[in-house]
C-alpha atoms as a PDB file:
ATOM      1  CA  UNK A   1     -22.024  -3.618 -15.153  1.00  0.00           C
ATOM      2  CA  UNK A   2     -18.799  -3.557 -13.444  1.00  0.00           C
ATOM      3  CA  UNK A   3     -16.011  -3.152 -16.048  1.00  0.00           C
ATOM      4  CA  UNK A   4     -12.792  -5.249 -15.122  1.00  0.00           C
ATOM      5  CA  UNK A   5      -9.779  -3.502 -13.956  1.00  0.00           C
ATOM      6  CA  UNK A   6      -6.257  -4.260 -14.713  1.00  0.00           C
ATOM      7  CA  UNK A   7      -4.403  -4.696 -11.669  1.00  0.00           C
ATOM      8  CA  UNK A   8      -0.692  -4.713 -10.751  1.00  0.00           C
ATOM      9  CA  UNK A   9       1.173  -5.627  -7.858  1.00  0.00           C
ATOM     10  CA  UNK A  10       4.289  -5.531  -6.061  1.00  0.00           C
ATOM     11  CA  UNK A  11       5.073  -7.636  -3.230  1.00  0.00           C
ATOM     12  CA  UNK A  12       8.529  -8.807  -0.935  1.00  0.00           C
ATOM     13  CA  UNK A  13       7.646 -12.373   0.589  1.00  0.00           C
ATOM     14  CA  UNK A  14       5.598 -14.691   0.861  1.00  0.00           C
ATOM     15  CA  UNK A  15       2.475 -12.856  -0.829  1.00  0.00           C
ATOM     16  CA  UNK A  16      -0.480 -14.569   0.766  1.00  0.00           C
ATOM     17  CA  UNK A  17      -2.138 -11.478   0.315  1.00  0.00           C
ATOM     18  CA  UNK A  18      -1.357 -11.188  -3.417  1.00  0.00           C
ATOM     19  CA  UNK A  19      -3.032 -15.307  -3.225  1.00  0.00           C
ATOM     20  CA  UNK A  20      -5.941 -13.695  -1.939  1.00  0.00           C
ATOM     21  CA  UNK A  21      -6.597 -11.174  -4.341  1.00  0.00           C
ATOM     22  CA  UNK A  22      -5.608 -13.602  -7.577  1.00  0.00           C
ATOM     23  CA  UNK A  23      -8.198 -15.898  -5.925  1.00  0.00           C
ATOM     24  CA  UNK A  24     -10.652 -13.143  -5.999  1.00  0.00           C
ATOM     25  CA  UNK A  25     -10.073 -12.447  -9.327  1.00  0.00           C
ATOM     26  CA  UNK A  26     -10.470 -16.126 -10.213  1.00  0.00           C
ATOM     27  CA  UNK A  27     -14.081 -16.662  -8.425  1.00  0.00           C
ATOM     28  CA  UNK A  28     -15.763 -13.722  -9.129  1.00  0.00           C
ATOM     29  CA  UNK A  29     -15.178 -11.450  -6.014  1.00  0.00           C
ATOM     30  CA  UNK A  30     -12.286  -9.236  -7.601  1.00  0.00           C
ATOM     31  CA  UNK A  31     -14.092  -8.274 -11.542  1.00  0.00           C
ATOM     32  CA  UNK A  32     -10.356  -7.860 -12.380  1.00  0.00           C
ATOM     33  CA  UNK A  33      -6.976  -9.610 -13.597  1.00  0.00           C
ATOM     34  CA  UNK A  34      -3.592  -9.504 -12.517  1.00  0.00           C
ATOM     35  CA  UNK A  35      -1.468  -7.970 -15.146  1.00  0.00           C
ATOM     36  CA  UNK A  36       2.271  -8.131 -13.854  1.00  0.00           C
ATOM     37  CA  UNK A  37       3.642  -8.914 -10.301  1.00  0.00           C
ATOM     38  CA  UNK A  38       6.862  -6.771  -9.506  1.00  0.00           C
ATOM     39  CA  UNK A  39       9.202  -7.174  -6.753  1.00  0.00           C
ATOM     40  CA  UNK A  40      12.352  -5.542  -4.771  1.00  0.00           C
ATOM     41  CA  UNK A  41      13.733  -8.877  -3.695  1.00  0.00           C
ATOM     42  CA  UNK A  42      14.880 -11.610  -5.915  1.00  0.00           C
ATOM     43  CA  UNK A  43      14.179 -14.018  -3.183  1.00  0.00           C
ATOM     44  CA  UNK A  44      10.387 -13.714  -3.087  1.00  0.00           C
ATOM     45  CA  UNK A  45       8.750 -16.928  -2.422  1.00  0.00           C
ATOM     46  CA  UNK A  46       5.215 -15.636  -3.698  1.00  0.00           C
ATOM     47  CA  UNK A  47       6.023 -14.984  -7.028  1.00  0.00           C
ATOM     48  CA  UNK A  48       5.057 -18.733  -7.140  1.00  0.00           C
ATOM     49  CA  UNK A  49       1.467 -17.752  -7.458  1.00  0.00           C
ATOM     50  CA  UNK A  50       1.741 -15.401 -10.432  1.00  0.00           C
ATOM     51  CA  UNK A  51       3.981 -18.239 -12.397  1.00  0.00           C
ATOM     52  CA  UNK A  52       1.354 -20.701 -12.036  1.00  0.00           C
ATOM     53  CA  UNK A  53      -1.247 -18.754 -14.368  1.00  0.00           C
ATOM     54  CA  UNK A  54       1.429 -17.128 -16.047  1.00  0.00           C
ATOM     55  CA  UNK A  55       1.482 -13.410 -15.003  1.00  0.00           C
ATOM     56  CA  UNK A  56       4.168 -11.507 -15.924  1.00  0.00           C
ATOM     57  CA  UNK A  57       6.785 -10.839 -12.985  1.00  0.00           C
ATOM     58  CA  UNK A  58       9.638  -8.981 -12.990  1.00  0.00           C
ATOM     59  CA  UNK A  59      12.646  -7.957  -9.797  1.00  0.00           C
ATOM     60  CA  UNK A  60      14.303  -4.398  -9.413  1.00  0.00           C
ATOM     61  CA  UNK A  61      16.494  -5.493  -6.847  1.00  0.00           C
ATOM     62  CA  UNK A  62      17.012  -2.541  -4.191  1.00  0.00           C
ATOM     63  CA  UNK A  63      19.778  -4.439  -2.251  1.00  0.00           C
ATOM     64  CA  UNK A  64      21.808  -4.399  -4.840  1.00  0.00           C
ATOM     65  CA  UNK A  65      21.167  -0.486  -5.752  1.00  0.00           C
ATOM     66  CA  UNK A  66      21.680   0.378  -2.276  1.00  0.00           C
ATOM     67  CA  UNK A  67      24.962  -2.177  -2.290  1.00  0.00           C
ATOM     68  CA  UNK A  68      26.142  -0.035  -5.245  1.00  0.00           C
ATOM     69  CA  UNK A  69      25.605   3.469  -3.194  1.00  0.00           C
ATOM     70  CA  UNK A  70      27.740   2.518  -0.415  1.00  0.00           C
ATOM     71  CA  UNK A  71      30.681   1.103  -2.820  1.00  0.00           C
ATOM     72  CA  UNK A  72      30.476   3.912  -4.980  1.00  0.00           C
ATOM     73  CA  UNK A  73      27.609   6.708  -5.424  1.00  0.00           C
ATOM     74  CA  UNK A  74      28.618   8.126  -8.205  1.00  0.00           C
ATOM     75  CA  UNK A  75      27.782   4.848 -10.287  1.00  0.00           C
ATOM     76  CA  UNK A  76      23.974   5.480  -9.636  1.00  0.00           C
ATOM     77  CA  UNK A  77      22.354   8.249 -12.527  1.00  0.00           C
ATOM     78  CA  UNK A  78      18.982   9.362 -11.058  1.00  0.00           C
ATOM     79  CA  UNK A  79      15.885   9.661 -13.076  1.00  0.00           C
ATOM     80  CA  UNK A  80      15.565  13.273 -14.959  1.00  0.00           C
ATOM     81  CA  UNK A  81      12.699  14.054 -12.764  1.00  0.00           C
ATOM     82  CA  UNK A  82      14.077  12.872  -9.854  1.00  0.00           C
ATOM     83  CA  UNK A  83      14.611  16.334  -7.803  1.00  0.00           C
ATOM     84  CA  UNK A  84      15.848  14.960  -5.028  1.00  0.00           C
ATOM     85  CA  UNK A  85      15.292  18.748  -2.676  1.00  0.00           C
ATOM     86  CA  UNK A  86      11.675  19.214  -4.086  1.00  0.00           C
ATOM     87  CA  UNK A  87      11.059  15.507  -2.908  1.00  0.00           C
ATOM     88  CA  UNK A  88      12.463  15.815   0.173  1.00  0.00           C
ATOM     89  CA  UNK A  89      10.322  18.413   0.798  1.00  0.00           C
ATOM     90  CA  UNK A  90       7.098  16.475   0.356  1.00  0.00           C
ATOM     91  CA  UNK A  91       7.845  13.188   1.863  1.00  0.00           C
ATOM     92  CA  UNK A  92       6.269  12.767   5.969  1.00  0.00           C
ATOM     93  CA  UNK A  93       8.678   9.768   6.794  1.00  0.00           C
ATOM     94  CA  UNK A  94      11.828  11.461   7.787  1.00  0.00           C
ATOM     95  CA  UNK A  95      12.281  13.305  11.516  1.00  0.00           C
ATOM     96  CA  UNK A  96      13.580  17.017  10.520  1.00  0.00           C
ATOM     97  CA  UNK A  97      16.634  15.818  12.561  1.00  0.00           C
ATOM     98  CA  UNK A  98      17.425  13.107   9.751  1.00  0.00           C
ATOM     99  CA  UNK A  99      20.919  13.831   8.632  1.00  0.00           C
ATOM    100  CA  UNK A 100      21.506  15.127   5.339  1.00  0.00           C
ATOM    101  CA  UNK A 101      24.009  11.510   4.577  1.00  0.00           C
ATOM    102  CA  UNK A 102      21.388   9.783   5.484  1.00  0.00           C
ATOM    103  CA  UNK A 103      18.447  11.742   3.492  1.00  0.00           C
ATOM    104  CA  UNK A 104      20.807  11.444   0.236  1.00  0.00           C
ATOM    105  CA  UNK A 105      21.464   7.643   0.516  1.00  0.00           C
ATOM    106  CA  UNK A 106      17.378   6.905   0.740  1.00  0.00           C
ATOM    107  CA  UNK A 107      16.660   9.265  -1.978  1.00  0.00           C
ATOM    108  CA  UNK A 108      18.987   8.681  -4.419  1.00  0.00           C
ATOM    109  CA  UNK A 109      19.011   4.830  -4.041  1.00  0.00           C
ATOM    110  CA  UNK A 110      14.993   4.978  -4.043  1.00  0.00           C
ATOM    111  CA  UNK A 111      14.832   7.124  -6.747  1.00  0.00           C
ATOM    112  CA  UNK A 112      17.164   5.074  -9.147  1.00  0.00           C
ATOM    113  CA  UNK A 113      15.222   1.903  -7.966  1.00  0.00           C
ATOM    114  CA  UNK A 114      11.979   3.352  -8.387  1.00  0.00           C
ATOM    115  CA  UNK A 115      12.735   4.344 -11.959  1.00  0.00           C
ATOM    116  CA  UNK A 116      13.279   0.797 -13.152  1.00  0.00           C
ATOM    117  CA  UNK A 117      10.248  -0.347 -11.171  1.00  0.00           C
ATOM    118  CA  UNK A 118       8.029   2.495 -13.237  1.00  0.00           C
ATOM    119  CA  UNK A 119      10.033   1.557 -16.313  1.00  0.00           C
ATOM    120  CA  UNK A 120       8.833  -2.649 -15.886  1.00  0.00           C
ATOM    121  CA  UNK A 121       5.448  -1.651 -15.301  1.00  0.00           C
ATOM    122  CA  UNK A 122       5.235   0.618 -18.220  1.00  0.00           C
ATOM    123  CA  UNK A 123       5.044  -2.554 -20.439  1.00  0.00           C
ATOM    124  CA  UNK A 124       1.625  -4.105 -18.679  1.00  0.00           C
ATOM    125  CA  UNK A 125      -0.536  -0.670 -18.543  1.00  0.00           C
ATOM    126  CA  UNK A 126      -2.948  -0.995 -14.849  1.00  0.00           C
ATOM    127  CA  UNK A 127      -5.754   1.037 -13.584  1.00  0.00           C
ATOM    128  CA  UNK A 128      -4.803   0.275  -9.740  1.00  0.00           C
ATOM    129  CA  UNK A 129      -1.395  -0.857  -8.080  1.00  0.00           C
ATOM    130  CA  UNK A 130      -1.315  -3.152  -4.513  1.00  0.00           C
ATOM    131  CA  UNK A 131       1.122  -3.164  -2.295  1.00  0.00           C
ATOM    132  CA  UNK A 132       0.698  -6.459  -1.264  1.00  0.00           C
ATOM    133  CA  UNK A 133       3.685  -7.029   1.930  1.00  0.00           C
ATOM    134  CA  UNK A 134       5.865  -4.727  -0.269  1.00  0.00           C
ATOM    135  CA  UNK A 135       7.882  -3.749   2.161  1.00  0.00           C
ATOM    136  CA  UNK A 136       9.488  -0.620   0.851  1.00  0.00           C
ATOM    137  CA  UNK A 137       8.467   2.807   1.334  1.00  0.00           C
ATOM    138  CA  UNK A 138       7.431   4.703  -1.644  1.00  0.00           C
ATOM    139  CA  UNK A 139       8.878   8.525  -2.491  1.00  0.00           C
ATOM    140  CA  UNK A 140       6.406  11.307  -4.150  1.00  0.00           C
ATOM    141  CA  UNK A 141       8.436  10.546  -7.514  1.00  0.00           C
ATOM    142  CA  UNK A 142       7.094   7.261  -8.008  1.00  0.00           C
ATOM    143  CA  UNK A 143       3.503   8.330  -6.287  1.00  0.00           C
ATOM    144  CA  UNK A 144       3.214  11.337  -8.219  1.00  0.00           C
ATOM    145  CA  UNK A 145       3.922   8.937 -11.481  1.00  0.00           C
ATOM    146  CA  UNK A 146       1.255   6.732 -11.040  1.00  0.00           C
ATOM    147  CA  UNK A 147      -1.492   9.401  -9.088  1.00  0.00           C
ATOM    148  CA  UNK A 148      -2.248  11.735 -11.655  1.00  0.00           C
ATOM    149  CA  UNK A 149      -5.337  13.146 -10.353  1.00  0.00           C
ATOM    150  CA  UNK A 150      -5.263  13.798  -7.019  1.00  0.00           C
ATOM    151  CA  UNK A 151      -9.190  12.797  -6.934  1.00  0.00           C
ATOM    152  CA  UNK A 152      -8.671   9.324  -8.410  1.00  0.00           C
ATOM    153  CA  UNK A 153      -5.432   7.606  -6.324  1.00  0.00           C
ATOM    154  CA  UNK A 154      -4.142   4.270  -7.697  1.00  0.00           C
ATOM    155  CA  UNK A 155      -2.043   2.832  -5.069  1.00  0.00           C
ATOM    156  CA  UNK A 156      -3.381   0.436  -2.121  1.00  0.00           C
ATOM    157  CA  UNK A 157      -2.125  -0.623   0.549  1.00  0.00           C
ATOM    158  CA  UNK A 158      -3.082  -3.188   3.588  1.00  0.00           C
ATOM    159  CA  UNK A 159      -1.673  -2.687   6.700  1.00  0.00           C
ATOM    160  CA  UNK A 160      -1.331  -5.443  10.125  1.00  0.00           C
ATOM    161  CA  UNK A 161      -2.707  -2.378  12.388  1.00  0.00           C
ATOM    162  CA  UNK A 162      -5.873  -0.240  13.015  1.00  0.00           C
ATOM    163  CA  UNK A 163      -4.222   2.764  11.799  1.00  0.00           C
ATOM    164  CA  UNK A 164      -3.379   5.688  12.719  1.00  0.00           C
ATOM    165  CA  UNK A 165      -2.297   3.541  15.488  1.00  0.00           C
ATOM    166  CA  UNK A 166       1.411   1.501  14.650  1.00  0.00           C
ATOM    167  CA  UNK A 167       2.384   2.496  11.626  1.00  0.00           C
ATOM    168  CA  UNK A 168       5.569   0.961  10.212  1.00  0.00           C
ATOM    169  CA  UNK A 169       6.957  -2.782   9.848  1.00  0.00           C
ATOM    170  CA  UNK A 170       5.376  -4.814  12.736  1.00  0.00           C
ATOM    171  CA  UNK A 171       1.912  -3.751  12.699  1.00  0.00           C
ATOM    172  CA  UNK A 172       1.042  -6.977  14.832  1.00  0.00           C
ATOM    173  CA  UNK A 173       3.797  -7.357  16.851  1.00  0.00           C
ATOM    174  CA  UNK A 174       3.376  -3.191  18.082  1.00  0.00           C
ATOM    175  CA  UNK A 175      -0.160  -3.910  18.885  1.00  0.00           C
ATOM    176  CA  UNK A 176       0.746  -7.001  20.886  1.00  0.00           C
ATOM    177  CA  UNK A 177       3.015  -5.321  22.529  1.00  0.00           C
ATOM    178  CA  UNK A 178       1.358  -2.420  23.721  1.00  0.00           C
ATOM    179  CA  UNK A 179      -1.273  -4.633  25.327  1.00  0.00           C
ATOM    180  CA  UNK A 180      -3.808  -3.962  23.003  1.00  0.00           C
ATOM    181  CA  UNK A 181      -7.165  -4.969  23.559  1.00  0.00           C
ATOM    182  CA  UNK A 182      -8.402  -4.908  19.787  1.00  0.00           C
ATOM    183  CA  UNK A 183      -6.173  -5.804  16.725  1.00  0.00           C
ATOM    184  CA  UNK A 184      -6.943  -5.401  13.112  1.00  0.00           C
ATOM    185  CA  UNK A 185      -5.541  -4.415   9.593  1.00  0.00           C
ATOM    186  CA  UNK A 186      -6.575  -1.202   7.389  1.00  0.00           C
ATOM    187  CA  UNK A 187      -6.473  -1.039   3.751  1.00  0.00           C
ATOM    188  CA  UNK A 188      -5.828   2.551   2.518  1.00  0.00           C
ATOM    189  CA  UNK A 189      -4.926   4.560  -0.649  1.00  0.00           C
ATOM    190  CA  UNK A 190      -0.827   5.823  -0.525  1.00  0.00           C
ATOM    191  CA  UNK A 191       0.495   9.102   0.233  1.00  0.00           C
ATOM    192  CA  UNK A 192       3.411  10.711   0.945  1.00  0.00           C
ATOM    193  CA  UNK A 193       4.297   9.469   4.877  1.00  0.00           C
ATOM    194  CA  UNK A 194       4.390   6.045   6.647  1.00  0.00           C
ATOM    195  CA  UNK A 195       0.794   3.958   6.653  1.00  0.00           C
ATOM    196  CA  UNK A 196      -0.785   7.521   6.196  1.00  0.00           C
ATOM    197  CA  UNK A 197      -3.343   7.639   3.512  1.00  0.00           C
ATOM    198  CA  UNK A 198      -7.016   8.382   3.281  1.00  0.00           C
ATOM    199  CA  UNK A 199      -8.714   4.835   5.033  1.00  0.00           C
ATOM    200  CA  UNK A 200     -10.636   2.572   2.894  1.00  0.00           C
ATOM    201  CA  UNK A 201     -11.907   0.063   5.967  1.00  0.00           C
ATOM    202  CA  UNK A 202     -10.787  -1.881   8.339  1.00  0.00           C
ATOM    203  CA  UNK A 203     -11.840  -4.946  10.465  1.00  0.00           C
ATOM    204  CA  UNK A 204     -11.093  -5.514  14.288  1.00  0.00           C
ATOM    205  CA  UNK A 205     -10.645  -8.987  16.099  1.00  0.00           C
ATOM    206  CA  UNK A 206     -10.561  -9.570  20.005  1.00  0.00           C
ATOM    207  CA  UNK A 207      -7.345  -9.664  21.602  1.00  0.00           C
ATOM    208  CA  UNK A 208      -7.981 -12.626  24.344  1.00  0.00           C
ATOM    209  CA  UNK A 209      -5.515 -12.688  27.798  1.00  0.00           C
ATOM    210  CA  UNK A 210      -4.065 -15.698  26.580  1.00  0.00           C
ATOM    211  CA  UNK A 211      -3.370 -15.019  22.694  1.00  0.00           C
ATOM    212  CA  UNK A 212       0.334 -15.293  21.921  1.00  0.00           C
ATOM    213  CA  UNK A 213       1.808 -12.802  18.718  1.00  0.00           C
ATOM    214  CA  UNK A 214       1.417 -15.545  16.362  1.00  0.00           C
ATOM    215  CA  UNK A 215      -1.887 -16.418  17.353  1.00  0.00           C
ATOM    216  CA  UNK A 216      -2.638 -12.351  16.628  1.00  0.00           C
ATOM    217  CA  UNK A 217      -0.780 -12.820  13.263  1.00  0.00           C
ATOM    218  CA  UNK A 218      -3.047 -15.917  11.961  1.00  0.00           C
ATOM    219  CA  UNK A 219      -6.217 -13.891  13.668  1.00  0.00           C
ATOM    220  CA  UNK A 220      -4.965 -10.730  11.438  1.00  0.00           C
ATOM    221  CA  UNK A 221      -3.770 -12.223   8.026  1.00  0.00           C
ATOM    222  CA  UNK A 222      -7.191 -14.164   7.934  1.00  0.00           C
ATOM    223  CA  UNK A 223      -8.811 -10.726   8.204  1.00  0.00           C
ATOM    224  CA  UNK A 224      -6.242  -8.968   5.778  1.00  0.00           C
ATOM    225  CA  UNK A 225      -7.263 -11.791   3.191  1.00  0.00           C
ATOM    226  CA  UNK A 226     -10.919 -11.229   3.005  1.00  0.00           C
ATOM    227  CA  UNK A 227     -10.587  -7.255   3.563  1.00  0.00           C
ATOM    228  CA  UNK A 228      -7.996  -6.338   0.928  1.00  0.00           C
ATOM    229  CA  UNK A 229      -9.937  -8.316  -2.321  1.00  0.00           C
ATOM    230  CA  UNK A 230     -13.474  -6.448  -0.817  1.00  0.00           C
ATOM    231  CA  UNK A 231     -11.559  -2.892  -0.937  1.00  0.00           C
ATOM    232  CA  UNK A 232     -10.378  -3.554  -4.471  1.00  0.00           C
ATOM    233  CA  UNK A 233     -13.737  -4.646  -5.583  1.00  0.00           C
ATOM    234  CA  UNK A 234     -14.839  -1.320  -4.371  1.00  0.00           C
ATOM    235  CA  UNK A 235     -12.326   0.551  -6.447  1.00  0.00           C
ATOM    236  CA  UNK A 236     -13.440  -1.765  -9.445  1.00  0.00           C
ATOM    237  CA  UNK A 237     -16.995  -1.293  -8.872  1.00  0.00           C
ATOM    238  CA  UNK A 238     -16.154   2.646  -8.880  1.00  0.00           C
ATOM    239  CA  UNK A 239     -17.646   2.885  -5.305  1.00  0.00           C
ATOM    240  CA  UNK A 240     -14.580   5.005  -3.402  1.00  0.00           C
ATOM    241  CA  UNK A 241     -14.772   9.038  -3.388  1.00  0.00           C
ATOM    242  CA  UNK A 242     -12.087  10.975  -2.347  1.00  0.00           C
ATOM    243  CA  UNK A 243     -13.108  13.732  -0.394  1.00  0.00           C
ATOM    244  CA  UNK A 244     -11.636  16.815   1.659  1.00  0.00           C
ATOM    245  CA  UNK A 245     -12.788  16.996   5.441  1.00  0.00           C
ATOM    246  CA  UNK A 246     -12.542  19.655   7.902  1.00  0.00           C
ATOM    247  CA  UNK A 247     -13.111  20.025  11.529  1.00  0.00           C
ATOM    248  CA  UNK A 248     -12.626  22.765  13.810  1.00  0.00           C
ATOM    249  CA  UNK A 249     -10.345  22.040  16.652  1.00  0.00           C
ATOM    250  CA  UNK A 250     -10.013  23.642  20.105  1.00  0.00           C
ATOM    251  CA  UNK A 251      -8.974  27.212  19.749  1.00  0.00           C
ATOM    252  CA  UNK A 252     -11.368  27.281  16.230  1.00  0.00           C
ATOM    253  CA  UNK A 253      -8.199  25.955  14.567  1.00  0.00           C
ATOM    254  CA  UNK A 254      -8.784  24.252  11.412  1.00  0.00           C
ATOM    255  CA  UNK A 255      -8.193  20.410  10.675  1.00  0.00           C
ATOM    256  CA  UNK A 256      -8.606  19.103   6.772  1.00  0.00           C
ATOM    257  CA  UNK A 257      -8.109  15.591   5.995  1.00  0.00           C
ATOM    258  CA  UNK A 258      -8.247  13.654   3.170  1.00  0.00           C
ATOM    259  CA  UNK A 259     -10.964  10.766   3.324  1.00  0.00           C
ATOM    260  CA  UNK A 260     -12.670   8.031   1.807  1.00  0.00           C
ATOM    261  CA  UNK A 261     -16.570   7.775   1.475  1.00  0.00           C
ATOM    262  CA  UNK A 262     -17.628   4.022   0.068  1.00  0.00           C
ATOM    263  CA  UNK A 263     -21.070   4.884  -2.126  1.00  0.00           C
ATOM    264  CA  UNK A 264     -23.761   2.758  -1.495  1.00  0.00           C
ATOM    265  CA  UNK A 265     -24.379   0.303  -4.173  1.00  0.00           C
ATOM    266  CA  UNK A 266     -27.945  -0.562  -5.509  1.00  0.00           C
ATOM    267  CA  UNK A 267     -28.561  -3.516  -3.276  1.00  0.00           C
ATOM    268  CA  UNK A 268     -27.325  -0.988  -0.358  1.00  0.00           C
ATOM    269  CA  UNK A 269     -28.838   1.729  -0.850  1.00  0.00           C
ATOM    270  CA  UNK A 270     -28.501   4.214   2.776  1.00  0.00           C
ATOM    271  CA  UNK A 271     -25.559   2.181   4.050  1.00  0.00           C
ATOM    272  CA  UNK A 272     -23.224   4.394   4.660  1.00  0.00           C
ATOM    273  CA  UNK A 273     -20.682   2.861   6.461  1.00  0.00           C
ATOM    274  CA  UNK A 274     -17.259   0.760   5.368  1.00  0.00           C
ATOM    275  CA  UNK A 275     -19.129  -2.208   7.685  1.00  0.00           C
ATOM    276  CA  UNK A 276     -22.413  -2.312   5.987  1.00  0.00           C
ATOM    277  CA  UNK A 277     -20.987  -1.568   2.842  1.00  0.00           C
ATOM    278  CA  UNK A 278     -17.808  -4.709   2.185  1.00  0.00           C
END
């Protein structure tokens, strides 16, 4: 029997996502609760959801950290693990061109926000955080918290895109753009660089001659709300491995990547596809 898993997330907007997945947990499709709902902007509409059953929420406001920066750095005290050159040196989101003003404003603002978000959440213990439209990007110090076994990640994300394809803010809107033929969302576990973890599963929709962005937007959040509750009933059902792939390039030059193999479940038994299997 499925044990249920405590579950937090963090969100910016609207949260239609985080509706879907406290849905899921209400009918039966999610064998988990919502413990807390965090966010980085006081202004989010979708803690609405979470107040009407009464899940905790809390805010750690990052405009107003990053406010504080520019007015006067010295105000902010970072976290006493917060090594700001030995996490520069593992975060993928940066060009090696970024300037060094630049690099010390994200860190240090990130850093100081991300050790009041850690410090909330310590209250409402969780065996898996969602992103759910949490539009920040997260630093190793805060990943590194929360993923203490390498093997066992805690942190999922959705994403408007069929990555590795348009990573970033405007999943959708890149896509449509481009002249894509095929659109879609991915759900994966967090690393350290933009949209660039191991790939739970994904689902594709036709992109028609005459579809406008927002048509592509409705298409994709309808997919993002049955996708993301399936993943996390995966990681409750204790059906997502973490394993280490490698290929051999051109050249015999080796390629490792981390990936995600979905177990097949009694009733599934020889599936062994993310299709077959959510």
């Amino acid at each position: 029997m499925t044990a249920v898993i405590r579950i937090g997330a963090l969100i910016s907007g609207s949260g239609t996502n985080l509706k879907a997945i406290i849905d899921a947990c209400t009918d039966g499709r999610i064998t988990g609760e919502l413990v807390f709902v965090g966010s980085d902007n006081p202004a989010a509409t979708g803690f609405k959801w979470a107040k009407a059953l009464e899940i905790p929420t809390f805010i750690v406001d990052y405009g107003d950290i990053i406010r504080r920066y520019r007015e006067e750095a010295t105000s902010l005290t970072l976290p006493a693990a917060g090594d700001i050159e030995a996490i520069i040196s593992r975060q993928r989101i940066f060009s090696p061109q970024s300037s060094r003003e630049k690099l010390n404003a994200f860190f240090t603002t990130r850093l100081v926000a991300e050790d009041r978000l850690l410090s909330r959440m310590s209250a409402y213990p969780f065996d898996l955080l969602v992103l759910a439209g949490f539009m920040r990007n997260l630093t190793p110090y805060f990943i590194d918290s929360i993923n203490t076994d390498p093997m066992h990640p805690r942190i999922m994300n959705i994403h408007p895109a069929l990555l590795p394809a348009f990573p970033g803010v405007d999943g959708y809107g890149d896509t449509f753009r481009y002249g894509c033929k095929v659109g879609g969302c991915t759900v994966h576990f967090v690393d350290y660089g933009e949209d660039s973890g191991p790939i739970i599963a994904q689902k594709a929709f036709e992109i028609r001659p005459d579809d406008t962005l927002a048509m592509i937007r409705r298409r994709g959040l309808a997919l993002e709300w049955e996708l993301y509750p399936r993943c996390i009933q995966l990681f409750a059902a204790n059906r997502l491995r973490i394993e280490k792939a490698t290929h051999t390039l051109p050249g015999k030059r080796p390629y490792t990547r981390t990936i995600v193999r979905i177990i097949s479940s009694a009733r599934s038994v020889g599936a062994d596809r993310a299709t077959d299997l959510i």
